[in-house]
PDB file of N, CA and C in Angstrom:
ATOM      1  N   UNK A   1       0.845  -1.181   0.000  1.00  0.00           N
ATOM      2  CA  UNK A   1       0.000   0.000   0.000  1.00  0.00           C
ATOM      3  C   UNK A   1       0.888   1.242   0.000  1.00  0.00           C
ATOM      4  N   UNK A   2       0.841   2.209  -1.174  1.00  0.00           N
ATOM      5  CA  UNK A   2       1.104   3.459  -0.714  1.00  0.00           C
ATOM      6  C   UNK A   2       0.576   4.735   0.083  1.00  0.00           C
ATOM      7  N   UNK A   3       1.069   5.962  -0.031  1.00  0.00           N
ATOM      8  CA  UNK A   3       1.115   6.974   0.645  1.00  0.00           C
ATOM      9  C   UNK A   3      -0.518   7.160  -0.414  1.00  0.00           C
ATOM     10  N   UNK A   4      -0.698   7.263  -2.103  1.00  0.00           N
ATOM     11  CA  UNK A   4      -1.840   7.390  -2.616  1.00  0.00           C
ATOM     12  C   UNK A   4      -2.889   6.551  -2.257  1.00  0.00           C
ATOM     13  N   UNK A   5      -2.244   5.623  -1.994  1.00  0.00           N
ATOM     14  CA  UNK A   5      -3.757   4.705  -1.652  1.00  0.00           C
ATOM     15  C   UNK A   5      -4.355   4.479  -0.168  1.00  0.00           C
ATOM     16  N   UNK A   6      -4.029   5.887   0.754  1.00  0.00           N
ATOM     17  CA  UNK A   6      -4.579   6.014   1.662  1.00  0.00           C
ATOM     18  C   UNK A   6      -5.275   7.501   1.759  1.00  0.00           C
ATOM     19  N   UNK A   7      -4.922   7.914   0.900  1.00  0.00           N
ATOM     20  CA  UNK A   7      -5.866   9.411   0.699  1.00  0.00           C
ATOM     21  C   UNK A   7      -6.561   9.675  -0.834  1.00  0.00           C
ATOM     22  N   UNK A   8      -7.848  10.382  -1.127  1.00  0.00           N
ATOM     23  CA  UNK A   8      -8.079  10.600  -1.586  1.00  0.00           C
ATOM     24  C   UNK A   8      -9.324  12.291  -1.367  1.00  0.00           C
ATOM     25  N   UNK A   9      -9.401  13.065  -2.845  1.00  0.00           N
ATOM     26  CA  UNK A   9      -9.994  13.781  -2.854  1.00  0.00           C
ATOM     27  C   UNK A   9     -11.676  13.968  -2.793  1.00  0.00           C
ATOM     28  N   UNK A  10     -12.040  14.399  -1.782  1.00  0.00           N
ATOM     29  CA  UNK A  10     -13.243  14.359  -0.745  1.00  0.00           C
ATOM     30  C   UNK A  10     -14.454  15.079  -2.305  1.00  0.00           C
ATOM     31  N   UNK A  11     -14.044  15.574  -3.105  1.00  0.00           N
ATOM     32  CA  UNK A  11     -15.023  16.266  -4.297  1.00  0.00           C
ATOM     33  C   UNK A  11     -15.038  15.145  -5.075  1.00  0.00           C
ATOM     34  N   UNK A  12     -14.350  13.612  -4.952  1.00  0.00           N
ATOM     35  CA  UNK A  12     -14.273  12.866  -6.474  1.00  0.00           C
ATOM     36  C   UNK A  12     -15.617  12.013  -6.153  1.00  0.00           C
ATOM     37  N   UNK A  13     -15.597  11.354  -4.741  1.00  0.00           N
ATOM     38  CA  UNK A  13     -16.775  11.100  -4.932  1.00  0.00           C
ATOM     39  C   UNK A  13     -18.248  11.545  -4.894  1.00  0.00           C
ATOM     40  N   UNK A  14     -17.848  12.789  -4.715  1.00  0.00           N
ATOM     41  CA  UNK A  14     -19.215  14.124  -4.572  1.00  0.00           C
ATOM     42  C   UNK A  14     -19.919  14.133  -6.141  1.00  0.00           C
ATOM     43  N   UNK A  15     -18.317  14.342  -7.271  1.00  0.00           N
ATOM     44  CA  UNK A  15     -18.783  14.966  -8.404  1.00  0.00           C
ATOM     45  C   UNK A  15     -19.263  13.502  -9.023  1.00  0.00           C
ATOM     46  N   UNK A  16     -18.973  11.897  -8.609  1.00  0.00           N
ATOM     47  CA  UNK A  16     -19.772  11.126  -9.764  1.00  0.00           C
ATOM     48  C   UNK A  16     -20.758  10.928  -9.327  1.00  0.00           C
ATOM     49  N   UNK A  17     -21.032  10.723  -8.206  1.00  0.00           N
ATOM     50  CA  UNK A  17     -22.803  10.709  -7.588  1.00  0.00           C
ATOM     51  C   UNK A  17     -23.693  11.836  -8.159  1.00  0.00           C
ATOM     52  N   UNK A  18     -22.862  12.990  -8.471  1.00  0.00           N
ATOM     53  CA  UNK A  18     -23.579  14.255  -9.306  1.00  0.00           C
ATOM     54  C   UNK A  18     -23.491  14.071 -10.719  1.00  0.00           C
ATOM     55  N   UNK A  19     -22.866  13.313 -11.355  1.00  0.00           N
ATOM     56  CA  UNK A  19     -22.789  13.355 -13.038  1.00  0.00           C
ATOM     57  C   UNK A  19     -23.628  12.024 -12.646  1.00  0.00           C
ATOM     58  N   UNK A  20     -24.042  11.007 -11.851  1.00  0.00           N
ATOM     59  CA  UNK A  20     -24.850  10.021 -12.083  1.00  0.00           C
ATOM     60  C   UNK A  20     -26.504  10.569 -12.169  1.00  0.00           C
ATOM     61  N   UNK A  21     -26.373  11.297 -11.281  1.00  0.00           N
ATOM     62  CA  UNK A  21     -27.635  12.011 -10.883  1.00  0.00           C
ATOM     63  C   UNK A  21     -27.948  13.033 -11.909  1.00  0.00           C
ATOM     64  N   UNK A  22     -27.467  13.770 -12.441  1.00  0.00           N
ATOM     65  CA  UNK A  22     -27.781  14.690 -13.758  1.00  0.00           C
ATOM     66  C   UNK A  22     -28.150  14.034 -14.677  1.00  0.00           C
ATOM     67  N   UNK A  23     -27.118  12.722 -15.039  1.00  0.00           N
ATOM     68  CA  UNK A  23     -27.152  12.038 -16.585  1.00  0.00           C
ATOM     69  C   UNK A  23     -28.108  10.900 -16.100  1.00  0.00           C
ATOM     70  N   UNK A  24     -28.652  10.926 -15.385  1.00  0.00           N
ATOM     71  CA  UNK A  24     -29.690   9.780 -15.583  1.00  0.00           C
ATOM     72  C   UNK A  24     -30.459   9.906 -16.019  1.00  0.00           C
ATOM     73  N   UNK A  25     -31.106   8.358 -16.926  1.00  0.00           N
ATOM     74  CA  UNK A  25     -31.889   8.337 -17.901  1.00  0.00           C
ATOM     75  C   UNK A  25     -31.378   9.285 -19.319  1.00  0.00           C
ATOM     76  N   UNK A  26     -30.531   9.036 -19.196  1.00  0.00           N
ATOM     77  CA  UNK A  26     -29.490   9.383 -20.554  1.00  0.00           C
ATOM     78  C   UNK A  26     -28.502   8.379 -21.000  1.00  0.00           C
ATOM     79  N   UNK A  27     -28.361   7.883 -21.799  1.00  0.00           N
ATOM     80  CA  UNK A  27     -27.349   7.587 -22.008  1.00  0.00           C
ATOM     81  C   UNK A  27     -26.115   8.560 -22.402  1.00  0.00           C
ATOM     82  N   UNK A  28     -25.240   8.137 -21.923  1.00  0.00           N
ATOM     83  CA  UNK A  28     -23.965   8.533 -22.146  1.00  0.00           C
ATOM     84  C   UNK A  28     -22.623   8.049 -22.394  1.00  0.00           C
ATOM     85  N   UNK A  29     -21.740   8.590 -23.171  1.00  0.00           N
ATOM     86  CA  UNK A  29     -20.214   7.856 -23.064  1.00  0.00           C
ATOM     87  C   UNK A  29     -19.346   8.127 -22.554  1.00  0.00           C
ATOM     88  N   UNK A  30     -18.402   6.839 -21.736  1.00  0.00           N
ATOM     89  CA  UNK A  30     -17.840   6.886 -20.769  1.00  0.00           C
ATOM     90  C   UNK A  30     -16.818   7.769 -20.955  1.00  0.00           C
ATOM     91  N   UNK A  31     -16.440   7.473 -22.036  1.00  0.00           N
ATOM     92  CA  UNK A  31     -15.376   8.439 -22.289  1.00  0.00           C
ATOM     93  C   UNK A  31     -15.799  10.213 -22.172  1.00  0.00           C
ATOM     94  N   UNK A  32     -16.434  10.227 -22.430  1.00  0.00           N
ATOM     95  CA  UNK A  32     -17.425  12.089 -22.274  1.00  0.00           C
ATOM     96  C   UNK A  32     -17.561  12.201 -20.436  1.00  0.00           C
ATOM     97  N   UNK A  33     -17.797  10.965 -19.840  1.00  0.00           N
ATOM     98  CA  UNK A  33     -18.410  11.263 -18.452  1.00  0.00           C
ATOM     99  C   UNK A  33     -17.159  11.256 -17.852  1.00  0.00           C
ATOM    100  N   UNK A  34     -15.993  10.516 -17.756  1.00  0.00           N
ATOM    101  CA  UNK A  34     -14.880  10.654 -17.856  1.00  0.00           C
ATOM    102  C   UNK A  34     -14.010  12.210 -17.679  1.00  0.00           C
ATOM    103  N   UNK A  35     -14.178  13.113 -19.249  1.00  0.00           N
ATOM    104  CA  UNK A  35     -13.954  13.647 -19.460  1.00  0.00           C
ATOM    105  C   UNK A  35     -14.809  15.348 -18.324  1.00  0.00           C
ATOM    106  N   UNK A  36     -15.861  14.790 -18.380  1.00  0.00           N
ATOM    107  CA  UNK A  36     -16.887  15.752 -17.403  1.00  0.00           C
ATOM    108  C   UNK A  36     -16.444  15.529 -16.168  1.00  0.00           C
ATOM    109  N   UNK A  37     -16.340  14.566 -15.239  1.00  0.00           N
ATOM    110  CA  UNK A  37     -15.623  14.456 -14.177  1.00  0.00           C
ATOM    111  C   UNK A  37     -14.459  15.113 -13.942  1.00  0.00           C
ATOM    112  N   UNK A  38     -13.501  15.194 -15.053  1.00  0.00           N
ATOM    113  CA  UNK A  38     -11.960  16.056 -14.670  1.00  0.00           C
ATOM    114  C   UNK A  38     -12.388  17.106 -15.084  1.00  0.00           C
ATOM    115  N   UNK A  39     -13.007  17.657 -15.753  1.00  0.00           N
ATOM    116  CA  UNK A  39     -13.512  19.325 -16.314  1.00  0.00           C
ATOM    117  C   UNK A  39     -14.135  19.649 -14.800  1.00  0.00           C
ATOM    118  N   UNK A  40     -15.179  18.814 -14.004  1.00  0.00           N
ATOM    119  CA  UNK A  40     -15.611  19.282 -12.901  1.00  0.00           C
ATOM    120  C   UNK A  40     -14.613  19.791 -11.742  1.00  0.00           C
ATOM    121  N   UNK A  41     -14.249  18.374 -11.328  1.00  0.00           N
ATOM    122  CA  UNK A  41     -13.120  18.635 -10.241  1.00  0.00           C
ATOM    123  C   UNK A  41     -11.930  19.350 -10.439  1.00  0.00           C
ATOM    124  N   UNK A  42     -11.426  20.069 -11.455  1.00  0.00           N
ATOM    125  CA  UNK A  42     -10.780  20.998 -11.629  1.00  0.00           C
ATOM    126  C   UNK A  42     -11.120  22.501 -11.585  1.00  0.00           C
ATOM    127  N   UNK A  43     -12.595  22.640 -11.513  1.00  0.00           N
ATOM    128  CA  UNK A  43     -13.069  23.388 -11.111  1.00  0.00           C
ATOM    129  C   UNK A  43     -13.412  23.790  -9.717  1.00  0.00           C
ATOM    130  N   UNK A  44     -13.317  22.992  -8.905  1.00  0.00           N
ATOM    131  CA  UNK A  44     -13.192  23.080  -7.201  1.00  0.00           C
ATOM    132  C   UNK A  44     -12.006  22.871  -6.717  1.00  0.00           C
ATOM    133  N   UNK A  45     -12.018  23.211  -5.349  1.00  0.00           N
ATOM    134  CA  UNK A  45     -10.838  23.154  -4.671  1.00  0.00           C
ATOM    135  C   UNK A  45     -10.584  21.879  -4.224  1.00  0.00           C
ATOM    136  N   UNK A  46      -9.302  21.448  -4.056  1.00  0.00           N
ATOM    137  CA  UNK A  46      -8.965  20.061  -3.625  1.00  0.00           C
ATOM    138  C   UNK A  46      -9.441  20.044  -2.104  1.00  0.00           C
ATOM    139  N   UNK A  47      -9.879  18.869  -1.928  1.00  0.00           N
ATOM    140  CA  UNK A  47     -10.040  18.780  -0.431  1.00  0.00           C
ATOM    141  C   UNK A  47      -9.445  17.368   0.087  1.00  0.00           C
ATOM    142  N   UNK A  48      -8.615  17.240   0.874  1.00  0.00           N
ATOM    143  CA  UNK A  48      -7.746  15.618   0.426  1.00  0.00           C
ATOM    144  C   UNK A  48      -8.055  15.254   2.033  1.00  0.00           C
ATOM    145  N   UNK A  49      -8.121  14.008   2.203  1.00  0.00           N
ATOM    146  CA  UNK A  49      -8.817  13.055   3.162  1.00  0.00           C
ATOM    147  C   UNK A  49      -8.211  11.879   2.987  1.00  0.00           C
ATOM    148  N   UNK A  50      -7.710  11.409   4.063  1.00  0.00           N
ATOM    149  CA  UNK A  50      -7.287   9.824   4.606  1.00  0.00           C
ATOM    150  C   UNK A  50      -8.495   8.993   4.763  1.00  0.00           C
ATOM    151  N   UNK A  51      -9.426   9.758   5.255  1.00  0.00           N
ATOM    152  CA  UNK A  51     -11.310   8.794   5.879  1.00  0.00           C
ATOM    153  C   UNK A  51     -12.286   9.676   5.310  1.00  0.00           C
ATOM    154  N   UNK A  52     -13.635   9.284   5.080  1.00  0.00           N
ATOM    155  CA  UNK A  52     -13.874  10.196   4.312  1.00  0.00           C
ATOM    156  C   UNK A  52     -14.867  10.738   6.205  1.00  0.00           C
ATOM    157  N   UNK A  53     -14.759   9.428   7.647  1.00  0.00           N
ATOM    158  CA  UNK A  53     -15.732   9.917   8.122  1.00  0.00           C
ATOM    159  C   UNK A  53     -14.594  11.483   8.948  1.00  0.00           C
ATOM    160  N   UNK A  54     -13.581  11.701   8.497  1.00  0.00           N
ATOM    161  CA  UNK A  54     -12.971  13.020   8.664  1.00  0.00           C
ATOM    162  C   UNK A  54     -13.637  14.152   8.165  1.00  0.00           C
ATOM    163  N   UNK A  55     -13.701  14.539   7.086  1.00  0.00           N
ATOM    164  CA  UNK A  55     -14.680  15.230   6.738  1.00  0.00           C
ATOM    165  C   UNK A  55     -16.275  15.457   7.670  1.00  0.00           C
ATOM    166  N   UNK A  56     -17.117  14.346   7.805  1.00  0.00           N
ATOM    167  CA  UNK A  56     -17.972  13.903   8.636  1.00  0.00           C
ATOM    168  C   UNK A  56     -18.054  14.739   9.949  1.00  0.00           C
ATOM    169  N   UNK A  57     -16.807  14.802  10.403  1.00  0.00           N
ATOM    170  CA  UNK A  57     -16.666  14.981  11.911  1.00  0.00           C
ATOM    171  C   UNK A  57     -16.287  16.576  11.848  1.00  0.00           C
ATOM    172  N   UNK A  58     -15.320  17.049  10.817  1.00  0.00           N
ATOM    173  CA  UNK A  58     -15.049  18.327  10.802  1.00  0.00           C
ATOM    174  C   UNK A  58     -15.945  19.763   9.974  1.00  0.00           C
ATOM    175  N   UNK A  59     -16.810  18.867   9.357  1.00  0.00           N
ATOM    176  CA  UNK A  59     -17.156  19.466   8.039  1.00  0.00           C
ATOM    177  C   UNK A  59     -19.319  20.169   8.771  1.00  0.00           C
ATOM    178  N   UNK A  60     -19.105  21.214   8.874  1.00  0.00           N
ATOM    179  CA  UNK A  60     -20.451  22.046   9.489  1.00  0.00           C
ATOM    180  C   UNK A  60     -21.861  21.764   8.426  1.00  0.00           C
ATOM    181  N   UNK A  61     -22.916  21.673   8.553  1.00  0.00           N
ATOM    182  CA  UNK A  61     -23.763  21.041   8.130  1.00  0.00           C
ATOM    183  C   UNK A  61     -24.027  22.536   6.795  1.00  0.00           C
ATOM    184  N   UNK A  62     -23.793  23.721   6.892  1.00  0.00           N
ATOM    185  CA  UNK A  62     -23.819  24.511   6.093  1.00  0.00           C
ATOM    186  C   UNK A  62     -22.588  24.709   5.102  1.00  0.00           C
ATOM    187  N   UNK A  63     -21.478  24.112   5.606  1.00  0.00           N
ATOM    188  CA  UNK A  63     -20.442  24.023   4.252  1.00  0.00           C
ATOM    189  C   UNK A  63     -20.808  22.775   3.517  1.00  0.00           C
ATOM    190  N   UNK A  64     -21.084  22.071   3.742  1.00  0.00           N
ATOM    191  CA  UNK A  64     -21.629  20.753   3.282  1.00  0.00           C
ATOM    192  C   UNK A  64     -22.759  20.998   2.306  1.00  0.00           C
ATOM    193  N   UNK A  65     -23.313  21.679   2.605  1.00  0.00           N
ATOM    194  CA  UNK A  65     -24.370  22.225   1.761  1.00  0.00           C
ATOM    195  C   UNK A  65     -23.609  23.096   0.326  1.00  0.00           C
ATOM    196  N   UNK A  66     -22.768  24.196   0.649  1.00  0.00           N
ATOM    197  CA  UNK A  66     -22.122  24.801   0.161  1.00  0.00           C
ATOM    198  C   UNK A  66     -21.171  23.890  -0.923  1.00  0.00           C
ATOM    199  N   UNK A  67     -20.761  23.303  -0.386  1.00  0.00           N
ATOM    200  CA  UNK A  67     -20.061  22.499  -1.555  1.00  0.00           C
ATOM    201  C   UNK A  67     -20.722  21.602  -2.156  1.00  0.00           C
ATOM    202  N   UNK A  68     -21.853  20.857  -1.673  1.00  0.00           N
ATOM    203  CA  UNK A  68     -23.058  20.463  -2.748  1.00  0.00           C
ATOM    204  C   UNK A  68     -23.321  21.227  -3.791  1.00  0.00           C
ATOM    205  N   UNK A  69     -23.865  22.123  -3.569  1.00  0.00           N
ATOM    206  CA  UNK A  69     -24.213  23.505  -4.234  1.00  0.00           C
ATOM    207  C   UNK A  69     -23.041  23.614  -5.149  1.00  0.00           C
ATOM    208  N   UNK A  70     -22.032  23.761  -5.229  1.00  0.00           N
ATOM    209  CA  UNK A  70     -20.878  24.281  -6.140  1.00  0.00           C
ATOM    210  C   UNK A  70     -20.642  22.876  -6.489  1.00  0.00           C
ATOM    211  N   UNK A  71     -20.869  21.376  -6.093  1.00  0.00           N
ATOM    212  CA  UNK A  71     -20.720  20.306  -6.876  1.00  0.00           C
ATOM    213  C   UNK A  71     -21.707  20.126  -7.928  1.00  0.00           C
ATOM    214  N   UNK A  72     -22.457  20.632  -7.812  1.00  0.00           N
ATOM    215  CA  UNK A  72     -24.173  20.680  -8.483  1.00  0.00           C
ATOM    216  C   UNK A  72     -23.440  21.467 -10.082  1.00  0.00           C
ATOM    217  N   UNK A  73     -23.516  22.616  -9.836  1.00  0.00           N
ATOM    218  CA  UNK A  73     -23.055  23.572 -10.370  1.00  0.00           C
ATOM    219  C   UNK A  73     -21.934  23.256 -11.235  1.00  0.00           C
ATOM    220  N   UNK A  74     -21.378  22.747 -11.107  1.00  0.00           N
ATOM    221  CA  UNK A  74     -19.449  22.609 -11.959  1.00  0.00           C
ATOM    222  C   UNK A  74     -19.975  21.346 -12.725  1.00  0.00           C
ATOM    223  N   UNK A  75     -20.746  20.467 -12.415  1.00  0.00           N
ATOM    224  CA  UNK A  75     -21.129  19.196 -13.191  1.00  0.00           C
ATOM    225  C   UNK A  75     -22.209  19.456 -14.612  1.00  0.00           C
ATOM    226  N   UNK A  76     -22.807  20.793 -13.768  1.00  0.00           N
ATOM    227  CA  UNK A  76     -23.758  20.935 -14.917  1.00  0.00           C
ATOM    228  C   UNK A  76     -22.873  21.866 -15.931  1.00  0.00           C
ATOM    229  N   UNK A  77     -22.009  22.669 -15.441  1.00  0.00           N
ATOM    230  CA  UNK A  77     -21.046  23.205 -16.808  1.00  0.00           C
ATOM    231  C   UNK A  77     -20.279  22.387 -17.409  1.00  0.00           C
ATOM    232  N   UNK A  78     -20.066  21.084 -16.734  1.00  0.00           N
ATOM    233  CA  UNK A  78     -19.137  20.396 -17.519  1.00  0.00           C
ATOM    234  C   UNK A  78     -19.878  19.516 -18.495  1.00  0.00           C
ATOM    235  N   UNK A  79     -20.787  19.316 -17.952  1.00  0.00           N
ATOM    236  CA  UNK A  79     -21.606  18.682 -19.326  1.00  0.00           C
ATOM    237  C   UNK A  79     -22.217  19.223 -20.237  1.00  0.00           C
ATOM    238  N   UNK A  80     -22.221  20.410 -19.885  1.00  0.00           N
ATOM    239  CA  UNK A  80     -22.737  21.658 -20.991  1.00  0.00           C
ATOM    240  C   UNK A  80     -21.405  21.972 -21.511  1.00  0.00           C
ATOM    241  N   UNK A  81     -19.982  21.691 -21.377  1.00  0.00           N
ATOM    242  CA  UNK A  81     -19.489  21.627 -22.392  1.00  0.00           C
ATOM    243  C   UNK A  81     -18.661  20.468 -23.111  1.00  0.00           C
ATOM    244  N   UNK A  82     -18.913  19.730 -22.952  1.00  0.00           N
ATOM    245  CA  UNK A  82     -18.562  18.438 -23.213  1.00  0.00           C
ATOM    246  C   UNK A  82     -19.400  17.405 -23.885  1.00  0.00           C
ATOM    247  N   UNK A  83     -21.006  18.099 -23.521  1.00  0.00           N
ATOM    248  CA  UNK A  83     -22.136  17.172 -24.306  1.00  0.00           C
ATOM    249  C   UNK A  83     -23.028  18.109 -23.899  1.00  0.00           C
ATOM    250  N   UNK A  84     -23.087  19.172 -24.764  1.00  0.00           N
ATOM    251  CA  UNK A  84     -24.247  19.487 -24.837  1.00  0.00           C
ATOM    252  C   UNK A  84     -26.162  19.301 -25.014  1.00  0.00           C
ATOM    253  N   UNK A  85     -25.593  17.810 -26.080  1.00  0.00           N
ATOM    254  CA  UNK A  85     -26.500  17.414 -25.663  1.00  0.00           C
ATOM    255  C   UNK A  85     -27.607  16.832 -24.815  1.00  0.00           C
ATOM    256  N   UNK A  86     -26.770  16.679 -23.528  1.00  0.00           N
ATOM    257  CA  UNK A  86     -27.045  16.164 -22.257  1.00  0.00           C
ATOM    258  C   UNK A  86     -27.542  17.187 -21.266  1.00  0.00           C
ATOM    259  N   UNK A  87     -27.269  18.525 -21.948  1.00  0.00           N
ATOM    260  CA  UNK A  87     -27.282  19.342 -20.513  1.00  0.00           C
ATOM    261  C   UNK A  87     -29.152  19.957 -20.446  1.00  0.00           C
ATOM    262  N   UNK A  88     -28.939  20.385 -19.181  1.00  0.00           N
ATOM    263  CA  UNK A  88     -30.585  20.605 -18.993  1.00  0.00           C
ATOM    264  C   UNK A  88     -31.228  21.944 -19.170  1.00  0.00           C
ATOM    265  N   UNK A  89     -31.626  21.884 -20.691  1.00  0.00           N
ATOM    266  CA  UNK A  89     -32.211  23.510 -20.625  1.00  0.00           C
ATOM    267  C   UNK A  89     -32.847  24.121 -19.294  1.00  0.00           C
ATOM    268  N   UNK A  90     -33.372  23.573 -18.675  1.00  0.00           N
ATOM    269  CA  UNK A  90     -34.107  24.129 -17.483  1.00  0.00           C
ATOM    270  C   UNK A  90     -33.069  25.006 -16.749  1.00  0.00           C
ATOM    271  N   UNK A  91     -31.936  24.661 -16.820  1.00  0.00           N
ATOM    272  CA  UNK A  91     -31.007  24.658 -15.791  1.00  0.00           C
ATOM    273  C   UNK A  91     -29.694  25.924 -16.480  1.00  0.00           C
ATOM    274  N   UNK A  92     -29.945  26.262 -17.269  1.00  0.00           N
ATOM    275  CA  UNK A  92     -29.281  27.402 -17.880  1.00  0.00           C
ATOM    276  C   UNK A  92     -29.949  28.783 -17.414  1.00  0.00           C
ATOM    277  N   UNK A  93     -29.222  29.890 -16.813  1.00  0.00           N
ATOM    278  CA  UNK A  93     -28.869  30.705 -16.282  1.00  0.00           C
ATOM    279  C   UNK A  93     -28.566  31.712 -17.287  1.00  0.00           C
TER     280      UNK A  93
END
């Protein structure tokens, strides 16, 4: 086991539960969702974690929200540019 395979970034599994949840009932290609995932998380700040129940314990029920909110947000630009066809008119600003 390395030093990587005891930490990871606390937004990676935020942003595919959010590109699952947008693109559902869509099909899509992996390679595009892929591609939407690193367009997302490059758009937020790293947040790096050994556990994720660290976060859990440190993390206030209103930043939590807050970074939902901006995970929400960065997924739907990334699929608005990466597949437009996927993205949700409703949801354009």
């Amino acid at each position: 086991m390395t030093v990587l395979d005891n930490m990871y970034n606390y937004y990676e599994r935020m942003v595919i539960e959010e590109l699952a949840l947008q693109l559902a009932g869509r099909e899509a290609d992996q390679d595009k969702v892929c591609d939407m995932a690193c367009i997302s998380l490059n758009t937020l700040p790293p947040r790096y974690i050994r556990h994720s129940v660290d976060m859990a314990f440190f993390l206030q029920p209103d930043d939590l929200r807050k970074m939902r909110d901006a995970v929400a947000h960065s997924v739907r630009e990334a699929i608005r540019k990466v597949s437009p066809e996927h993205a949700d008119p409703a949801s354009e600003t």
